[in-house]
C-alpha atoms as a PDB file:
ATOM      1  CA  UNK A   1     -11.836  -0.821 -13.741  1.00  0.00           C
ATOM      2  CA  UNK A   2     -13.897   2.024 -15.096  1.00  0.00           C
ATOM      3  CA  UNK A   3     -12.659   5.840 -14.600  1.00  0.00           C
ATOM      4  CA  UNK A   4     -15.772   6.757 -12.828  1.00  0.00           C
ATOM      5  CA  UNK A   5     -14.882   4.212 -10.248  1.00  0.00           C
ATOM      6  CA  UNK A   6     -11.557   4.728  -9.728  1.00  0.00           C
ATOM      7  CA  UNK A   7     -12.430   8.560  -9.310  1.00  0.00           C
ATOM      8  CA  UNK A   8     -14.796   7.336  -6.413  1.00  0.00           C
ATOM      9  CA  UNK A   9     -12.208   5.203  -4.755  1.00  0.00           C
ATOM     10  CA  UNK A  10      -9.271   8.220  -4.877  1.00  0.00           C
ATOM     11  CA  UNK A  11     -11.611  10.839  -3.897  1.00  0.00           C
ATOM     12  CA  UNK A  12     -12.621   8.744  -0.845  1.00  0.00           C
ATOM     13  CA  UNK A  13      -9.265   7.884   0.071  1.00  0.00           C
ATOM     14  CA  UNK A  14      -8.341  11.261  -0.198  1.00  0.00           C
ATOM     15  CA  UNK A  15      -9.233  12.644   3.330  1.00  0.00           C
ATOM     16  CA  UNK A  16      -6.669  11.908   6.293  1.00  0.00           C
ATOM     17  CA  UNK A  17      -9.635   9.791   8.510  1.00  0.00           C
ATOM     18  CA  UNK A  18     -10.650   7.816   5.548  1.00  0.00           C
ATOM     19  CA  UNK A  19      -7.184   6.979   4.692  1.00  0.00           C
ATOM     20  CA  UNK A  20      -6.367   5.892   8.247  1.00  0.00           C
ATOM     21  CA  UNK A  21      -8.871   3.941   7.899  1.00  0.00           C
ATOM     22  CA  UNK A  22      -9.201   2.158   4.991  1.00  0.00           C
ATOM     23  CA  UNK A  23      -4.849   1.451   6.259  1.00  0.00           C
ATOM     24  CA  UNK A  24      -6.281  -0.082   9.453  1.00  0.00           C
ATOM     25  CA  UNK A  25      -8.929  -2.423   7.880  1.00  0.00           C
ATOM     26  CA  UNK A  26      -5.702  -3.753   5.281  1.00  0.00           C
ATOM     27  CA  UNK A  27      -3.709  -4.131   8.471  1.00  0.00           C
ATOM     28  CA  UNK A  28      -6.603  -6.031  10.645  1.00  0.00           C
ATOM     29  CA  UNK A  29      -6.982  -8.599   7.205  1.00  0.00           C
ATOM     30  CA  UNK A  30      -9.651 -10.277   5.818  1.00  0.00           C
ATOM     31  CA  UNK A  31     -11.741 -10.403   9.830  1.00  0.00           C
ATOM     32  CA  UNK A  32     -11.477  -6.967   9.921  1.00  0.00           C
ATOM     33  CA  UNK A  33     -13.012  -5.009  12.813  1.00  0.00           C
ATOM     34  CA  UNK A  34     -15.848  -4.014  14.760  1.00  0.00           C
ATOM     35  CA  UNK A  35     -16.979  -0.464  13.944  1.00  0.00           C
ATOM     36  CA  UNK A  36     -16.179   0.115  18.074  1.00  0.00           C
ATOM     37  CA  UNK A  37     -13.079  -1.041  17.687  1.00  0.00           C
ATOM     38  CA  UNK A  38     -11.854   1.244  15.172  1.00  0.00           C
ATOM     39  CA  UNK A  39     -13.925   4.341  16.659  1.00  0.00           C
ATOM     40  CA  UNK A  40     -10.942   3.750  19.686  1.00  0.00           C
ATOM     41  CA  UNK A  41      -8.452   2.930  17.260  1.00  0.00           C
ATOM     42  CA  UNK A  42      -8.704   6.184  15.300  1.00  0.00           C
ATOM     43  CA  UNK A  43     -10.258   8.369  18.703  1.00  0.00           C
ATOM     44  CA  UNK A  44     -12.929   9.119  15.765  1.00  0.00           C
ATOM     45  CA  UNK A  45     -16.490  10.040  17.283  1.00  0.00           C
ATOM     46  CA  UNK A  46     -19.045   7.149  16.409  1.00  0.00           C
ATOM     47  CA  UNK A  47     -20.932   9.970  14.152  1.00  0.00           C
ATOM     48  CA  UNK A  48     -18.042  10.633  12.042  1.00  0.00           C
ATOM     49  CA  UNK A  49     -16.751   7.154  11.670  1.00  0.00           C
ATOM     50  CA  UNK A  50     -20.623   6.106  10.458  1.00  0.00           C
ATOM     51  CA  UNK A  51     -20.054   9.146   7.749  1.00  0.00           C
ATOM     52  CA  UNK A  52     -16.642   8.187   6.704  1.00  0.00           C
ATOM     53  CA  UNK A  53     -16.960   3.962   6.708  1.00  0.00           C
ATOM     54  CA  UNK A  54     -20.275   5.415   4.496  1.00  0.00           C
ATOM     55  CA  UNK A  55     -18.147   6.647   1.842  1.00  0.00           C
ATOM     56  CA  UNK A  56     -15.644   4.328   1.617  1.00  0.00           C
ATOM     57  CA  UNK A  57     -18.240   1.587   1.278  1.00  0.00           C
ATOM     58  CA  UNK A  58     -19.752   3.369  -1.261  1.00  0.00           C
ATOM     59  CA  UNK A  59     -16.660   3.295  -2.969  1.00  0.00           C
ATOM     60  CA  UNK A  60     -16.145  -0.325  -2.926  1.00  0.00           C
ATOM     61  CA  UNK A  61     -13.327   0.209  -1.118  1.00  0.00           C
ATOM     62  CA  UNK A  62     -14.712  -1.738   1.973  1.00  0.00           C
ATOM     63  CA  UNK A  63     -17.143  -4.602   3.122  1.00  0.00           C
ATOM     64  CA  UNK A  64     -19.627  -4.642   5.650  1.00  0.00           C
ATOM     65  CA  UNK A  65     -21.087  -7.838   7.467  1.00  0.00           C
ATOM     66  CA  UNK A  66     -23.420  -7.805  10.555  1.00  0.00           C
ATOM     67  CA  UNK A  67     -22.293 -10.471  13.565  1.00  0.00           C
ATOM     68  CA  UNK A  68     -24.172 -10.568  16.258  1.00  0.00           C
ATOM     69  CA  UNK A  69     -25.301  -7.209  17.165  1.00  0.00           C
ATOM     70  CA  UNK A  70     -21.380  -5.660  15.319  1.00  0.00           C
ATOM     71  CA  UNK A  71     -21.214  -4.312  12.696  1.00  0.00           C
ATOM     72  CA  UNK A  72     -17.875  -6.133  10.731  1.00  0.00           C
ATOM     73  CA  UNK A  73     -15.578  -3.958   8.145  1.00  0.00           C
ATOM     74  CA  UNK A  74     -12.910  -5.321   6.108  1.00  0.00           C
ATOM     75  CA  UNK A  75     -10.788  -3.764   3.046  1.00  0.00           C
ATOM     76  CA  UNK A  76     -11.792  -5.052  -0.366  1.00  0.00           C
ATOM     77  CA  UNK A  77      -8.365  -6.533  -1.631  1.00  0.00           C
ATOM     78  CA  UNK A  78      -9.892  -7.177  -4.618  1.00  0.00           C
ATOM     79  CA  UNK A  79     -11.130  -3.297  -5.392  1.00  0.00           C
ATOM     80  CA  UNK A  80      -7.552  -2.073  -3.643  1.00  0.00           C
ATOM     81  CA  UNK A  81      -5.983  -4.670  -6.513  1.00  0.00           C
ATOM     82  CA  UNK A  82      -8.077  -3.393  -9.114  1.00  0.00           C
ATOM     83  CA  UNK A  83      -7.452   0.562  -8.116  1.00  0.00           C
ATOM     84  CA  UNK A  84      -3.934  -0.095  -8.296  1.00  0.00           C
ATOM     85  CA  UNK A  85      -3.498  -2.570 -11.369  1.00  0.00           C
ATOM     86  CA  UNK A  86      -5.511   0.580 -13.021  1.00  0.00           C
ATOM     87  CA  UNK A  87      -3.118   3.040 -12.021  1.00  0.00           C
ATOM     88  CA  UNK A  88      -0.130   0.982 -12.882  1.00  0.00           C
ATOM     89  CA  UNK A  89      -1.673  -0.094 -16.188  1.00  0.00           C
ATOM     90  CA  UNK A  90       1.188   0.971 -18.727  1.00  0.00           C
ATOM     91  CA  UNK A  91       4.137   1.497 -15.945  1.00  0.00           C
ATOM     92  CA  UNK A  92       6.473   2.708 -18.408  1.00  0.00           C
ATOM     93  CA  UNK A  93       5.061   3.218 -21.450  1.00  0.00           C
ATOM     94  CA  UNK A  94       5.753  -1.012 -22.187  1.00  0.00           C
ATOM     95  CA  UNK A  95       9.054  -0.801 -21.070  1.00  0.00           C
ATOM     96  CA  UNK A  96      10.310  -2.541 -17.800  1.00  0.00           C
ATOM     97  CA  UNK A  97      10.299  -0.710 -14.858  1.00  0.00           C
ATOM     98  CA  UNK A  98      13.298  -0.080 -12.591  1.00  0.00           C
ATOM     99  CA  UNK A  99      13.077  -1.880  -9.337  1.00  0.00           C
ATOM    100  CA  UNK A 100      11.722  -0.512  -6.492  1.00  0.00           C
ATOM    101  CA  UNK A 101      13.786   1.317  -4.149  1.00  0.00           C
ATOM    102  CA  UNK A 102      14.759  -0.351  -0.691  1.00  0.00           C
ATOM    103  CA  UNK A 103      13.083   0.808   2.313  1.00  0.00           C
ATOM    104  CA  UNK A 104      14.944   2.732   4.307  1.00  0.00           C
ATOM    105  CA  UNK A 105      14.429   2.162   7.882  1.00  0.00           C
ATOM    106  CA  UNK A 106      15.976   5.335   9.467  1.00  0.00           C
ATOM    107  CA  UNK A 107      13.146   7.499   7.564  1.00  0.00           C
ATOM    108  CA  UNK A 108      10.052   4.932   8.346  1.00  0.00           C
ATOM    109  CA  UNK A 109      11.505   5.458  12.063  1.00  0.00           C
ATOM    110  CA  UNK A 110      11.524   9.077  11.781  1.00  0.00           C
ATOM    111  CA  UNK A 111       7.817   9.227  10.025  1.00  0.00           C
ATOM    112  CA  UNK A 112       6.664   6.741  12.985  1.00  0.00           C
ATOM    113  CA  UNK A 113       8.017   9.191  15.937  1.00  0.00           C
ATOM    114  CA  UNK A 114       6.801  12.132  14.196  1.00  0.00           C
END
């Protein structure tokens, strides 16, 4: 992945709509949703949403396909894989990585509630 791209994918992931967003369309999968659907999901005003599924398409971040008379987005995996192999690229300096640290459920609960 090139740095120009990968500049254009963080910088439109960095905004708190976008973000929920682009989270929604990884949890929906690979059917992803109606561009109603996540207006209600995210209480976003249709002219917003329009601006921000905009820039994350233009990121590559997300797909678009037309059904019917909807309007279909769905996360890129393969650009989310990409975006992440290229910030992992070198973990370490070569060396292996420690493992990841467990979840811990009491602060996911406490993040959720907040």
């Amino acid at each position: 992945m090139e740095s120009e791209a990968v500049v254009r994918a963080l910088s439109a992931l960095a905004q708190e709509h976008r973000l929920a967003l682009f989270r929604l369309l990884v949890q929906a999968g690979p059917d992803g949703l109606a561009a109603g659907a996540i207006a209600e999901a995210l209480g976003v005003p249709a002219s917003s949403l329009s601006f921000h599924l905009a820039q994350l398409n233009n990121a590559g971040l997300i797909a678009q396909r037309r059904d019917g008379r909807s309007l279909i987005y769905s996360a890129d995996y393969g650009a989310m894989t990409a975006l992440l192999g290229f910030l992992m690229e070198n973990c370490c300096g070569g060396a292996v990585c420690a493992p990841a640290a467990p979840c811990d459920t009491k602060d996911k609960k406490e993040r959720t509630a907040a």
